[in-house]
C-alpha atoms as a PDB file:
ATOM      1  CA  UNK A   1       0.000   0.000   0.000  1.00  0.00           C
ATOM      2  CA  UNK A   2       1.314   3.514  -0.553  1.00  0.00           C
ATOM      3  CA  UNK A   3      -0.387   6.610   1.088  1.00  0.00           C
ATOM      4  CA  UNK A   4      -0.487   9.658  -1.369  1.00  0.00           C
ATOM      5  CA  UNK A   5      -2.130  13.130  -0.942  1.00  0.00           C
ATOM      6  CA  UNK A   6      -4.204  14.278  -3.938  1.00  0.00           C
ATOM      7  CA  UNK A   7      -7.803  14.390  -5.215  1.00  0.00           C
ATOM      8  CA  UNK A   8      -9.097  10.466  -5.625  1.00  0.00           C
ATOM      9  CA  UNK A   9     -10.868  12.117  -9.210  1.00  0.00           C
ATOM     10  CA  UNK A  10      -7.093  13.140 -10.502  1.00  0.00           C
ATOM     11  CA  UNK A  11      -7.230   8.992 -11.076  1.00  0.00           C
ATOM     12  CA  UNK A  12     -10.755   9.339 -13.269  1.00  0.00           C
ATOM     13  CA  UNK A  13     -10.151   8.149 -16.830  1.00  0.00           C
ATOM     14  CA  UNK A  14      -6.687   7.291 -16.161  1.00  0.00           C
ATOM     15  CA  UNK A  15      -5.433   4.172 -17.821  1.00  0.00           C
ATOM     16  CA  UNK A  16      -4.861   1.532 -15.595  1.00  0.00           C
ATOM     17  CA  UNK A  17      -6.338   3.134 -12.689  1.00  0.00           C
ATOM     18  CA  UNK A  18      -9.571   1.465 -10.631  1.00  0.00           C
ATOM     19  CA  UNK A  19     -11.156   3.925  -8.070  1.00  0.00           C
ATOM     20  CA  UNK A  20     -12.732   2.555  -5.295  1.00  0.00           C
ATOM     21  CA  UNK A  21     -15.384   4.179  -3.427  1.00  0.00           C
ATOM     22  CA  UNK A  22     -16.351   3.549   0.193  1.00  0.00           C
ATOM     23  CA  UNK A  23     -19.903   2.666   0.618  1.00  0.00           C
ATOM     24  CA  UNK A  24     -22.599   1.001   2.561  1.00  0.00           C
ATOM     25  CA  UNK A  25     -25.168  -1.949   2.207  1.00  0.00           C
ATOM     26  CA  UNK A  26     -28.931   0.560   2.790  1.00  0.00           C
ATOM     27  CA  UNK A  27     -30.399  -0.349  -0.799  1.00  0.00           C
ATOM     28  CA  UNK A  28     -33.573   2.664  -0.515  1.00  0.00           C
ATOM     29  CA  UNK A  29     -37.441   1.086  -1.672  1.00  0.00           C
ATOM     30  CA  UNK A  30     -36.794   2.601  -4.917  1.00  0.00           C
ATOM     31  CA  UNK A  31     -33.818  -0.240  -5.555  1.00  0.00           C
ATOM     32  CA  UNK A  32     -30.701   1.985  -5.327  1.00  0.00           C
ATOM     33  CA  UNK A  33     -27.740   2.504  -2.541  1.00  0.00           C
ATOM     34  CA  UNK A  34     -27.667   5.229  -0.009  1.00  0.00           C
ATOM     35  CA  UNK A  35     -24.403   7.276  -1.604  1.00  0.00           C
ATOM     36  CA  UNK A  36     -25.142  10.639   0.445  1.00  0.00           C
ATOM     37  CA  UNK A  37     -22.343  11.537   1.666  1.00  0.00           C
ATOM     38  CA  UNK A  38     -17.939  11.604   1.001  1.00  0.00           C
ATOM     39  CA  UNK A  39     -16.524  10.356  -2.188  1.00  0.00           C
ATOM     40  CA  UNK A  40     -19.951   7.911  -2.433  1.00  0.00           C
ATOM     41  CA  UNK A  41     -21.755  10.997  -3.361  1.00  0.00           C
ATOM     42  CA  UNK A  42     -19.087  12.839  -5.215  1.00  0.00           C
ATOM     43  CA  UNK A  43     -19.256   9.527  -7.074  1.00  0.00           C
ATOM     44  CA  UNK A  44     -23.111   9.699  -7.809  1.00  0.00           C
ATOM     45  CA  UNK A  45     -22.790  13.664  -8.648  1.00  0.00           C
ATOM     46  CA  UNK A  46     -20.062  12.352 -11.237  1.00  0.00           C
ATOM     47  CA  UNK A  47     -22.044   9.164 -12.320  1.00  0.00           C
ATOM     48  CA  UNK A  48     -25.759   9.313 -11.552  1.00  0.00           C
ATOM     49  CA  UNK A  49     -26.299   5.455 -12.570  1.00  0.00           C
ATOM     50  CA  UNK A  50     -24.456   4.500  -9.923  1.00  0.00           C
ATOM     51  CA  UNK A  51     -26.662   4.760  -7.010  1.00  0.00           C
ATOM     52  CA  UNK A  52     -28.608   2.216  -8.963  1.00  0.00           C
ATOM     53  CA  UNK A  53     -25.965   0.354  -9.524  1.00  0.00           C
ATOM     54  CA  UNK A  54     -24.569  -0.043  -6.090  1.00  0.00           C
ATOM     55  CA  UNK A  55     -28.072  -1.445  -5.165  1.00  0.00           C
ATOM     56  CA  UNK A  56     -28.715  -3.820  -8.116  1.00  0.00           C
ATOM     57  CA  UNK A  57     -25.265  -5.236  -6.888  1.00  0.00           C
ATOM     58  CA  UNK A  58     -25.838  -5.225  -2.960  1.00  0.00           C
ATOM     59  CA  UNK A  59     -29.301  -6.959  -3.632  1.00  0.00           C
ATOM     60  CA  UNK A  60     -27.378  -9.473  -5.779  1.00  0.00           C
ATOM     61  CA  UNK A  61     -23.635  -9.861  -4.016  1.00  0.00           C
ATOM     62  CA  UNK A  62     -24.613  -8.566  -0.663  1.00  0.00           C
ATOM     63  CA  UNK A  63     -22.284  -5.904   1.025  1.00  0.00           C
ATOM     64  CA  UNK A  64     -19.265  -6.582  -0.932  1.00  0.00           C
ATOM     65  CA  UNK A  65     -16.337  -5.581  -3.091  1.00  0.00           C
ATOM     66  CA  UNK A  66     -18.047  -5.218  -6.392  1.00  0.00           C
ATOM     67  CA  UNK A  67     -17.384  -3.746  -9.773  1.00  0.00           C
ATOM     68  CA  UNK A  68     -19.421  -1.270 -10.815  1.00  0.00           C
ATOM     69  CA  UNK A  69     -18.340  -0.094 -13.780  1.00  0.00           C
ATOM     70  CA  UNK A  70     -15.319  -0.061 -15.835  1.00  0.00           C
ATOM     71  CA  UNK A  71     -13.218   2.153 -13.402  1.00  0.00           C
ATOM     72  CA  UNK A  72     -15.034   1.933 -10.483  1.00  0.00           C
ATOM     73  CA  UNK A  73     -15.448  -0.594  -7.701  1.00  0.00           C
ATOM     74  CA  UNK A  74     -17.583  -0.304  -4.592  1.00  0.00           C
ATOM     75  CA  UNK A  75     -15.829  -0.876  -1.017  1.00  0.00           C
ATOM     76  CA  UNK A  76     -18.114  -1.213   2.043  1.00  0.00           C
ATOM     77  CA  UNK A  77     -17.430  -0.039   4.888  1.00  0.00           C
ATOM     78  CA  UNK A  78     -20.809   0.474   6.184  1.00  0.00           C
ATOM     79  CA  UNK A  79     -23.589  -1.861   6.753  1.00  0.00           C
ATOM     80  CA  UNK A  80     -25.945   0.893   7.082  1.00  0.00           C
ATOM     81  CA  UNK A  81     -25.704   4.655   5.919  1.00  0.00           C
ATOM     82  CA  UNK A  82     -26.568   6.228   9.386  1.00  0.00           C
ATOM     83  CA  UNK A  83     -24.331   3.800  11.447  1.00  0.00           C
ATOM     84  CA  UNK A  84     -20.744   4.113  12.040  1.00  0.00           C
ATOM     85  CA  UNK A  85     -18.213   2.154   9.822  1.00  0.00           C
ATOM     86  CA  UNK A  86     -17.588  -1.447  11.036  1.00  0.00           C
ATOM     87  CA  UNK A  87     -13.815  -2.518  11.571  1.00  0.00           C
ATOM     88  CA  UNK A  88     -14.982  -6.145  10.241  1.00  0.00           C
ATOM     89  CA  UNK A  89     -16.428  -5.173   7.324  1.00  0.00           C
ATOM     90  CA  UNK A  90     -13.472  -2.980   6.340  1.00  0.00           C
ATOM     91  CA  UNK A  91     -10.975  -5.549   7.100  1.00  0.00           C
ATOM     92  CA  UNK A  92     -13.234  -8.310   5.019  1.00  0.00           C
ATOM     93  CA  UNK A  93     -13.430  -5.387   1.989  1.00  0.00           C
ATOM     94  CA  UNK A  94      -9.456  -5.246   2.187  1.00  0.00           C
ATOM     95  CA  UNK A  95      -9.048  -8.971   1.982  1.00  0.00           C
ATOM     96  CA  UNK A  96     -10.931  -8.896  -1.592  1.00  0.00           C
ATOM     97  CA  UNK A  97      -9.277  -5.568  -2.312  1.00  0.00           C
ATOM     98  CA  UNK A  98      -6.256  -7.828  -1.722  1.00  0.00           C
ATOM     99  CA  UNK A  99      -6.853 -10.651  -3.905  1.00  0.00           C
ATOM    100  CA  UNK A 100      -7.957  -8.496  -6.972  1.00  0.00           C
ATOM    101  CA  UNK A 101      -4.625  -6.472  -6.489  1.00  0.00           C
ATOM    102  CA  UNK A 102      -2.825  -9.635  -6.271  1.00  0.00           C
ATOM    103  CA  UNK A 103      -4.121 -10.975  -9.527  1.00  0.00           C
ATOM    104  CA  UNK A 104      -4.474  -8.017 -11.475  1.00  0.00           C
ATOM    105  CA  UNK A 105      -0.552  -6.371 -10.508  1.00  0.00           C
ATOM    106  CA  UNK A 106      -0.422  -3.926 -13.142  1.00  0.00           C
ATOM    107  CA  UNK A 107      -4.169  -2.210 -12.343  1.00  0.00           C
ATOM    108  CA  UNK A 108      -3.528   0.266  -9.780  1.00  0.00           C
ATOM    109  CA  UNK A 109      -6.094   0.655  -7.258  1.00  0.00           C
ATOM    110  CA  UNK A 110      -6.929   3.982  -5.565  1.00  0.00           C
ATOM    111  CA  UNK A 111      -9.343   4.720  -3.067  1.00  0.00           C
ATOM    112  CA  UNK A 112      -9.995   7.282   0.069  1.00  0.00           C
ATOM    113  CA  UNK A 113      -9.098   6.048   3.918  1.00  0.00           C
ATOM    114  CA  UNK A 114     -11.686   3.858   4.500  1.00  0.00           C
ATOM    115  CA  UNK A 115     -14.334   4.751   7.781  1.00  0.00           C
ATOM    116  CA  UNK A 116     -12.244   7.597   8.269  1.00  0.00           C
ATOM    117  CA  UNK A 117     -14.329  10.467   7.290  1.00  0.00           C
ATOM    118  CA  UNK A 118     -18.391  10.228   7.352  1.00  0.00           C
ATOM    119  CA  UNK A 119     -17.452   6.573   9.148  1.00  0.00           C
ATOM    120  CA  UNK A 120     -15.740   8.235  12.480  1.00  0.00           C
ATOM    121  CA  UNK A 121     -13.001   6.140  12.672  1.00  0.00           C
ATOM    122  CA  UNK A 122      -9.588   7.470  13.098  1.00  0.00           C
ATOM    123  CA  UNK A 123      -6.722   6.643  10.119  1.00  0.00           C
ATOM    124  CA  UNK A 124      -4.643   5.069  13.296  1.00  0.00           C
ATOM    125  CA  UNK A 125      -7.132   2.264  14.047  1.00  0.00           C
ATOM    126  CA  UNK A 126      -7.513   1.641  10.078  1.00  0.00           C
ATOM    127  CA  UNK A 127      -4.330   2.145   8.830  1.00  0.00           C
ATOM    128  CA  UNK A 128      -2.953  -1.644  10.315  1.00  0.00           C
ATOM    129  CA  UNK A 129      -5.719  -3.264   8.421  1.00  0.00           C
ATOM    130  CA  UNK A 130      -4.077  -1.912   5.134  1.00  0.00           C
ATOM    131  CA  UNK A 131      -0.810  -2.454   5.814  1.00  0.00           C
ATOM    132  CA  UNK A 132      -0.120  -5.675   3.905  1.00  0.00           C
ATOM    133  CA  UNK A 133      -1.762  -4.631   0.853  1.00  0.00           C
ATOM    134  CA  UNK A 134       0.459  -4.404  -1.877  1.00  0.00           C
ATOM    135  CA  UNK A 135       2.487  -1.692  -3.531  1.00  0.00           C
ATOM    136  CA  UNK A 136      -0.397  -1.285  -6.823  1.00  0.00           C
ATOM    137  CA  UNK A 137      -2.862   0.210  -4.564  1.00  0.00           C
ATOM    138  CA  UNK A 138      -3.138   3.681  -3.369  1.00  0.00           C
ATOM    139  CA  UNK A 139      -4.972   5.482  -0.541  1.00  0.00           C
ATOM    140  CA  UNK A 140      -5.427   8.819  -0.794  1.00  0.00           C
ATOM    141  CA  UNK A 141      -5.074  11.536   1.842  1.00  0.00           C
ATOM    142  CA  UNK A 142      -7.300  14.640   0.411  1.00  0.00           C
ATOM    143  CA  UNK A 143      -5.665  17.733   0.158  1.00  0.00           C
ATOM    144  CA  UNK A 144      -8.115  20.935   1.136  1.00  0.00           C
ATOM    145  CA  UNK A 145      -8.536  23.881  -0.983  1.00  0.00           C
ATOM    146  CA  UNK A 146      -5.826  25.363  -0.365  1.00  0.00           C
ATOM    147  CA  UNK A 147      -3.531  22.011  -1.114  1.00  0.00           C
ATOM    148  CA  UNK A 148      -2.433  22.117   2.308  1.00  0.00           C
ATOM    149  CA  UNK A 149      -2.636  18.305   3.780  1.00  0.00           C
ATOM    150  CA  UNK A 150      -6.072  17.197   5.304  1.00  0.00           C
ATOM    151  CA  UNK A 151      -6.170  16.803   9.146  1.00  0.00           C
ATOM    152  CA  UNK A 152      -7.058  13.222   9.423  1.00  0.00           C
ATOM    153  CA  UNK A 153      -9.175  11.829  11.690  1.00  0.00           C
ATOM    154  CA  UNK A 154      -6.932  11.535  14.745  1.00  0.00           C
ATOM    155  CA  UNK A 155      -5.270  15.474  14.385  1.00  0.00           C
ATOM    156  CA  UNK A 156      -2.482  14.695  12.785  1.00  0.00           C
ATOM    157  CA  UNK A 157      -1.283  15.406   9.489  1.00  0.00           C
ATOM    158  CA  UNK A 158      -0.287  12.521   7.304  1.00  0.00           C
ATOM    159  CA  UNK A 159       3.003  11.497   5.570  1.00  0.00           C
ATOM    160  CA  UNK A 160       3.619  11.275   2.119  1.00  0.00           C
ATOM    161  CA  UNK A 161       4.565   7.795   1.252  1.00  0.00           C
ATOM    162  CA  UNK A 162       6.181   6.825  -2.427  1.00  0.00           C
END
């Protein structure tokens, strides 16, 4: 794994690159996934097909890693949209995360630090979850307007990693 500041959406359209977006498993009575809030919504502002997406696949897979479309995976974190994010269900998400990176070396995978914004958990309890992932996927450490560093959630600034 290699921890990079940026904007996830720098990766969109990029050759090679698979962006993974943290979600959760609330499919709404009108079939799709809750994606209200962090990168899940930026993604459905982006690509409004893929709240009804998300929910086609969680009433098919269940609340797992799932492809979504051509550059974009889902990766739960959630079981439900109004609940915090679930240490299990992260670690279980980063297993499959794992084996896809594993098989597929030369895709890079990019995605945000999972739980640790609309999820409340802090980058310190995530982070060891991640750690053996290997060196073709990236997690991205937002950078704010001003393209200073993001506080993350514990109060401390992050390190660039290559």
């Amino acid at each position: 794994m290699r921890e990079v500041y940026g904007d996830i959406w720098a990766y969109e359209d990029r050759k090679g690159f698979v962006i993974l977006v943290t979600t959760n498993g609330f499919v709404k009575n009108n079939g799709e996934g809750v994606m209200g809030a962090g990168v899940a919504r930026q993604a459905a502002e982006k690509y409004p097909e893929l709240p009804r997406l998300l929910g086609q696949s969680l009433i098919r897979r269940g609340n797992v890693v799932s492809r979504l479309t051509d550059q974009i995976l889902s990766f739960p974190v959630k079981h439900e949209w109004f609940r915090d994010a679930d240490l299990k269900l992260i670690k279980k998400s980063v297993a499959e995360l794992n084996r896809r990176a594993c098989e597929n070396p030369k895709t890079k995978y990019v995605l945000p630090r999972p739980g640790c914004g609309n999820g409340n958990l802090t980058w310190a309890k995530v982070r060891p979850l991640m750690e053996g992932l290997p060196d073709n996927v990236f997690v991205i450490e937002r950078e704010n307007l001003n393209g200073r560093k993001a506080k993350n959630g514990n109060g401390s600034s992050g390190r660039k990693v290559r």
